[in-house]
N, C-alpha and C. Protein backbone atom coordinates (compact mmCIF):
# COMPACT_ATOMS: atom_id res chain seq x y z
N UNK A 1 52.14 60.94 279.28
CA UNK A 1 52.39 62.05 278.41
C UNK A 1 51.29 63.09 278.62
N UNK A 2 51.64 64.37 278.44
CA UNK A 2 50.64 65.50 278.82
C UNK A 2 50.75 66.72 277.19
N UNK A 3 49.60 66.92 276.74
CA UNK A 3 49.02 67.16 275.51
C UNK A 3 48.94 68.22 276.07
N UNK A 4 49.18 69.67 275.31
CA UNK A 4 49.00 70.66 275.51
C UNK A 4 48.72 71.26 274.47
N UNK A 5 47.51 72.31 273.88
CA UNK A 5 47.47 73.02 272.61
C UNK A 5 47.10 74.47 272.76
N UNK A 6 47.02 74.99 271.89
CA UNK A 6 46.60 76.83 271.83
C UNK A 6 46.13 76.65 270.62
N UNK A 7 44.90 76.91 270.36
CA UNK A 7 43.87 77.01 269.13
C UNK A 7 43.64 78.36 269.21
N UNK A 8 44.02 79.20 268.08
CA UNK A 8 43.74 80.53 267.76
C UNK A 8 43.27 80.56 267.10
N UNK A 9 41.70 81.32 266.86
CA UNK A 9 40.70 82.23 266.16
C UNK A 9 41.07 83.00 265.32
N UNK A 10 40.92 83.12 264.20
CA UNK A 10 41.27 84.22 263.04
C UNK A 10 40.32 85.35 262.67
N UNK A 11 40.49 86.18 262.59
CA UNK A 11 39.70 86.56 261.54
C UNK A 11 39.65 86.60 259.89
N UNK A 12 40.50 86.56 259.64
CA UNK A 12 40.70 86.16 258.22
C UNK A 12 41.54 85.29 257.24
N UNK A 13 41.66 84.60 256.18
CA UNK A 13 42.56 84.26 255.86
C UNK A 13 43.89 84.15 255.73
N UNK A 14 44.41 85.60 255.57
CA UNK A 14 45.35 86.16 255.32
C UNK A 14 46.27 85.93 256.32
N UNK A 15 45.47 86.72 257.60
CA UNK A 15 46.09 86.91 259.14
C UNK A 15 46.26 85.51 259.58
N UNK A 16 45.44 84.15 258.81
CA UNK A 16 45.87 83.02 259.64
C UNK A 16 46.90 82.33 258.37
N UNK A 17 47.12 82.45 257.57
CA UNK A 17 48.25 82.29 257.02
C UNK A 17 49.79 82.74 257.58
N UNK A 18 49.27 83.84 257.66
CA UNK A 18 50.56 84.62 258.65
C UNK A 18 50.78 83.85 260.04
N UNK A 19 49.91 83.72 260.73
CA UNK A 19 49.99 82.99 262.04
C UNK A 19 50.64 81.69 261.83
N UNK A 20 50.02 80.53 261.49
CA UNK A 20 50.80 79.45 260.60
C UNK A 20 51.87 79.36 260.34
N UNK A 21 52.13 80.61 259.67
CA UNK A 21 54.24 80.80 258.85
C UNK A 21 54.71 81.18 260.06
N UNK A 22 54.53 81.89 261.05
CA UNK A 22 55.16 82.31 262.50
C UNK A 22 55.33 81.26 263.11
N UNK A 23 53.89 80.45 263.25
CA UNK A 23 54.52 79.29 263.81
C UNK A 23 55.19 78.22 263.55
N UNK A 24 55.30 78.01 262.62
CA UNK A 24 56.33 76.86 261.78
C UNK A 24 57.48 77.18 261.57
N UNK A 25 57.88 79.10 261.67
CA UNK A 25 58.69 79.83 261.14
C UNK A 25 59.92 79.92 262.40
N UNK A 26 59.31 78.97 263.52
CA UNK A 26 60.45 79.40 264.93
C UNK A 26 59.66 79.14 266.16
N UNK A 27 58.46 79.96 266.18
CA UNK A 27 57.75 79.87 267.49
C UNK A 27 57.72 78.09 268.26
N UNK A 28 56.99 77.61 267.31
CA UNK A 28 57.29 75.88 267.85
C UNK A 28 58.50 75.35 268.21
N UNK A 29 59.72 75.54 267.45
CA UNK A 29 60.80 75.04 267.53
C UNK A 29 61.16 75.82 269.56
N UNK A 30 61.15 76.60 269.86
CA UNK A 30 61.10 77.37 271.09
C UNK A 30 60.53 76.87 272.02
N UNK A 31 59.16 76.05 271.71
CA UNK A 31 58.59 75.49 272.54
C UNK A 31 59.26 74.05 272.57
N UNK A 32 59.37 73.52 271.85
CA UNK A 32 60.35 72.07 271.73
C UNK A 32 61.26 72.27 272.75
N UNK A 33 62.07 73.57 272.16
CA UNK A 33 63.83 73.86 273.01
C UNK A 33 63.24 74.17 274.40
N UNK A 34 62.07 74.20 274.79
CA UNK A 34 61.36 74.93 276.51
C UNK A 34 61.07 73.13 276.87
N UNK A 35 61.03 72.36 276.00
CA UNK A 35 60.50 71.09 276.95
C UNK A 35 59.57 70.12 276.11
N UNK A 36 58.93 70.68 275.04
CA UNK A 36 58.10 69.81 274.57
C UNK A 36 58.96 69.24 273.81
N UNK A 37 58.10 67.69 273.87
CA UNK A 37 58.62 65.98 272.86
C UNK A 37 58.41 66.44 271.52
N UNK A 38 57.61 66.79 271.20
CA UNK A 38 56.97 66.59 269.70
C UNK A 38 55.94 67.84 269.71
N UNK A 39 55.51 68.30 268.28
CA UNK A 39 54.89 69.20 268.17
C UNK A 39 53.99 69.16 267.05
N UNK A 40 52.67 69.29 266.38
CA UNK A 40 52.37 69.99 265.13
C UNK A 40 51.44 71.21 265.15
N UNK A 41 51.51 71.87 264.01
CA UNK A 41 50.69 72.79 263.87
C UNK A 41 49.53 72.44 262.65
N UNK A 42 48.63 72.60 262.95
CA UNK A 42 46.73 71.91 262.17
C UNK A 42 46.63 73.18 262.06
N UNK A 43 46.14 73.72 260.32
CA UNK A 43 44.62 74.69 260.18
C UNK A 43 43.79 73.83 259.87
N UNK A 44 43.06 74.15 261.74
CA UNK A 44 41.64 73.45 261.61
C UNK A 44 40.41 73.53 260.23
N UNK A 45 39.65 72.26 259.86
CA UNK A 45 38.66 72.81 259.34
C UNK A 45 37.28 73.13 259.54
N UNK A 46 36.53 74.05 258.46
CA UNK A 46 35.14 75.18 259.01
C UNK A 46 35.64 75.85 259.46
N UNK A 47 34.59 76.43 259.76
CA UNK A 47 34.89 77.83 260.10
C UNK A 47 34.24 78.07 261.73
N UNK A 48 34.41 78.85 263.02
CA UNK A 48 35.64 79.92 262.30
C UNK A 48 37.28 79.39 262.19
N UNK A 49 37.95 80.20 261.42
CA UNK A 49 39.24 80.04 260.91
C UNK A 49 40.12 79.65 261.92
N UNK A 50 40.69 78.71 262.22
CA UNK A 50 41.46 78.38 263.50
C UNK A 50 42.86 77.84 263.00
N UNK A 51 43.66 77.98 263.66
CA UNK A 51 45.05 76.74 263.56
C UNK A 51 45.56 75.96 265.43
N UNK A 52 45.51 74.80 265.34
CA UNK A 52 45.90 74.89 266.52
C UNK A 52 47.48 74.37 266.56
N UNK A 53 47.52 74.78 267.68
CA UNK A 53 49.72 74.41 267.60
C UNK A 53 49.15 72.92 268.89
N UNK A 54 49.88 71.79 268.44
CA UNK A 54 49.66 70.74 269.50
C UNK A 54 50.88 70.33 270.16
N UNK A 55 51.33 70.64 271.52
CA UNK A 55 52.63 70.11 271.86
C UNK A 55 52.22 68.35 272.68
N UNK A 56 53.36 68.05 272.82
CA UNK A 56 53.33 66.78 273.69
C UNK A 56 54.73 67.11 274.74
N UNK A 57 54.35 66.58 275.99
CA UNK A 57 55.33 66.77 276.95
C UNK A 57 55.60 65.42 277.88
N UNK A 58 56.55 65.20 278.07
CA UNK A 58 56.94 63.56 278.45
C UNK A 58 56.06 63.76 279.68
N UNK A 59 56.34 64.84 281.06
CA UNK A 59 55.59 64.65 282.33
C UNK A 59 55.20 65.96 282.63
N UNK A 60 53.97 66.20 283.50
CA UNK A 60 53.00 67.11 283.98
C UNK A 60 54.17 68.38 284.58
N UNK A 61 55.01 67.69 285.51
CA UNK A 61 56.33 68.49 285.57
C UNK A 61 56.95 69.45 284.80
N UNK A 62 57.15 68.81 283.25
CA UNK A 62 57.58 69.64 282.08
C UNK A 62 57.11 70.74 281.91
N UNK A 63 55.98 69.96 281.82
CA UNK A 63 54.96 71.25 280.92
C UNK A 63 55.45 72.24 282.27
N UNK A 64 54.58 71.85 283.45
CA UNK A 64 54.84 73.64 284.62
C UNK A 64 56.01 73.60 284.42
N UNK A 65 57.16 73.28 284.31
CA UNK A 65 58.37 74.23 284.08
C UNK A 65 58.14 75.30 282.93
N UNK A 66 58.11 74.43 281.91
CA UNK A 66 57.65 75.27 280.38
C UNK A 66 57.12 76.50 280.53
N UNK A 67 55.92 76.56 281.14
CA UNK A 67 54.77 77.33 282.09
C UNK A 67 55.35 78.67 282.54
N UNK A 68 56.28 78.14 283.38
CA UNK A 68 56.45 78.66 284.04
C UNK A 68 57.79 79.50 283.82
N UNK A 69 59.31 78.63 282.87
CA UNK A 69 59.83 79.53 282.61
C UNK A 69 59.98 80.00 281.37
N UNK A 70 59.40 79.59 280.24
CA UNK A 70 58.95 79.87 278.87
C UNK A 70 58.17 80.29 277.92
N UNK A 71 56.71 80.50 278.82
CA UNK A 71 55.67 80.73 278.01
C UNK A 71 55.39 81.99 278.37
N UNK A 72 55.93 82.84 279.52
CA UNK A 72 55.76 84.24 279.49
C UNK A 72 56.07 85.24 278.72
N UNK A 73 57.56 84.66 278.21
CA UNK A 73 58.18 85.30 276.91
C UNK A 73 57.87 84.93 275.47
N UNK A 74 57.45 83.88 275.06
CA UNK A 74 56.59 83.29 273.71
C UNK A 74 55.22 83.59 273.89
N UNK A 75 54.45 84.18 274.75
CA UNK A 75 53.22 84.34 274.54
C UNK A 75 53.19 85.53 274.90
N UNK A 76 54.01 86.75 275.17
CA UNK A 76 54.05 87.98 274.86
C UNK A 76 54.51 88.42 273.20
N UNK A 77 55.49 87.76 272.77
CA UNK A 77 56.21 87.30 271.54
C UNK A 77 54.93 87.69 270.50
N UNK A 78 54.07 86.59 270.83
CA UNK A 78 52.49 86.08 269.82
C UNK A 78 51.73 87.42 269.97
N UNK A 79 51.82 87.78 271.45
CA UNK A 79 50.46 89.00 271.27
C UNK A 79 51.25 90.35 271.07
N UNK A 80 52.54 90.40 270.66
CA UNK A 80 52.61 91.09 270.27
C UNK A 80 52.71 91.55 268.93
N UNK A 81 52.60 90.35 267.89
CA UNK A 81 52.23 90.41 266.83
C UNK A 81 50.99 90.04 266.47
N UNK A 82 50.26 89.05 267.32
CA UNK A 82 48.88 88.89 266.91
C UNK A 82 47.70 89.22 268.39
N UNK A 83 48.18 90.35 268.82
CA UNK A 83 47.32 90.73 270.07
C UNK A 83 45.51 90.92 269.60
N UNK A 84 45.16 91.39 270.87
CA UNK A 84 43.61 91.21 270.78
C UNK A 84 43.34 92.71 269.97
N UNK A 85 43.63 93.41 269.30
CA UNK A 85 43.59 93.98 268.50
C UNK A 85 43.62 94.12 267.04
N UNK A 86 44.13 92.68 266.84
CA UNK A 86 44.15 91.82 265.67
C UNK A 86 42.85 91.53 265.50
N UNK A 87 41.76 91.26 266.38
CA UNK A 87 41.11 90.40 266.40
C UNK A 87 41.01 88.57 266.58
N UNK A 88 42.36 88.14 266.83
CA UNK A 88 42.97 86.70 267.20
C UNK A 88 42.49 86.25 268.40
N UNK A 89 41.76 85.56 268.69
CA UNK A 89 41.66 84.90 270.26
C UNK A 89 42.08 83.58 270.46
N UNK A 90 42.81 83.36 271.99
CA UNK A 90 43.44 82.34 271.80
C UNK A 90 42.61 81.07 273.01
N UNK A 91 42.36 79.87 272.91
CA UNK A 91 42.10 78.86 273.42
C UNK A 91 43.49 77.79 274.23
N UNK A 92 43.47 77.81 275.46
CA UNK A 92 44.35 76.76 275.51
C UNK A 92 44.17 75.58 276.67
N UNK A 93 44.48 74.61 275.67
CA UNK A 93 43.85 73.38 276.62
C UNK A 93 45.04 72.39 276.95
N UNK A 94 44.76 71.34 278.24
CA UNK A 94 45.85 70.73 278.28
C UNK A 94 45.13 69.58 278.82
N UNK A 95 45.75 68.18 278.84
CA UNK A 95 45.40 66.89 279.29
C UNK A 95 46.20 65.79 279.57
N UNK A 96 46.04 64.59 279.99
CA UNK A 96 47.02 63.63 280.11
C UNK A 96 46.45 62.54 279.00
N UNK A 97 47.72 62.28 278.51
CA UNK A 97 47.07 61.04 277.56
C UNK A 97 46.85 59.96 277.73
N UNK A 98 45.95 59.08 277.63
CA UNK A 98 45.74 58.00 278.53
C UNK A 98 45.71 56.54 277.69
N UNK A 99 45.90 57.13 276.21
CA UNK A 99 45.79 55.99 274.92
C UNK A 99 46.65 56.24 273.79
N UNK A 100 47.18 55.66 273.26
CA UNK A 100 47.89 55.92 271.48
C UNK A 100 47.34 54.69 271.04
N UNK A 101 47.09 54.76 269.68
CA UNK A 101 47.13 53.52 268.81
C UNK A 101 47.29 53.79 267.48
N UNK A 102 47.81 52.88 266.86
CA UNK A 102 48.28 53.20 265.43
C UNK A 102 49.85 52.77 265.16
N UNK A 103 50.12 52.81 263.78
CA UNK A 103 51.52 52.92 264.20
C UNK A 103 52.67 54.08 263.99
């Protein structure tokens, strides 16, 4: 399985409230319908103000499809409501998972 996230920077409360409701509001569900297994969205805690969106993707494959034919249009989508003029910066990391435990 391959873990993929986007942790966005806030500047304020407000604006990451808003971010949050966007993403719960559709944006995730898009990424699901592009390929990802499972999804959540975390407002991180401390500061600074973050939320990160966490996808999961069955194979490394997925995701570059996703990549490649999905995330050009959902991540124009985002900056165009929360561009670098917002003050929003975005983080995005990806990995293979190599453990679960729990149930």
């Amino acid at each position: 399985m391959i873990l993929y996230a986007v942790i966005a920077t806030l500047p304020d409360e407000a604006l990451r409230e808003r971010y949050a409701a966007w993403l719960v509001g559709g944006h995730v569900q898009q990424v699901c319908a592009g390929g990802a297994s499972r999804a959540s969205v975390v407002k991180l805690d401390g500061q600074p103000l973050r939320v990160m969106a966490r996808y999961e993707f069955a194979t490394r494959g997925g995701l570059e499809r996703y990549l490649a034919e999905h995330a050009p249009r959902l991540r124009a989508e985002g900056l165009a409501l929360f561009g670098p003029e917002t003050g929003v910066t975005f983080e995005r990391l990806t990995g293979e998972v190599v453990g679960e435990f729990g149930s």
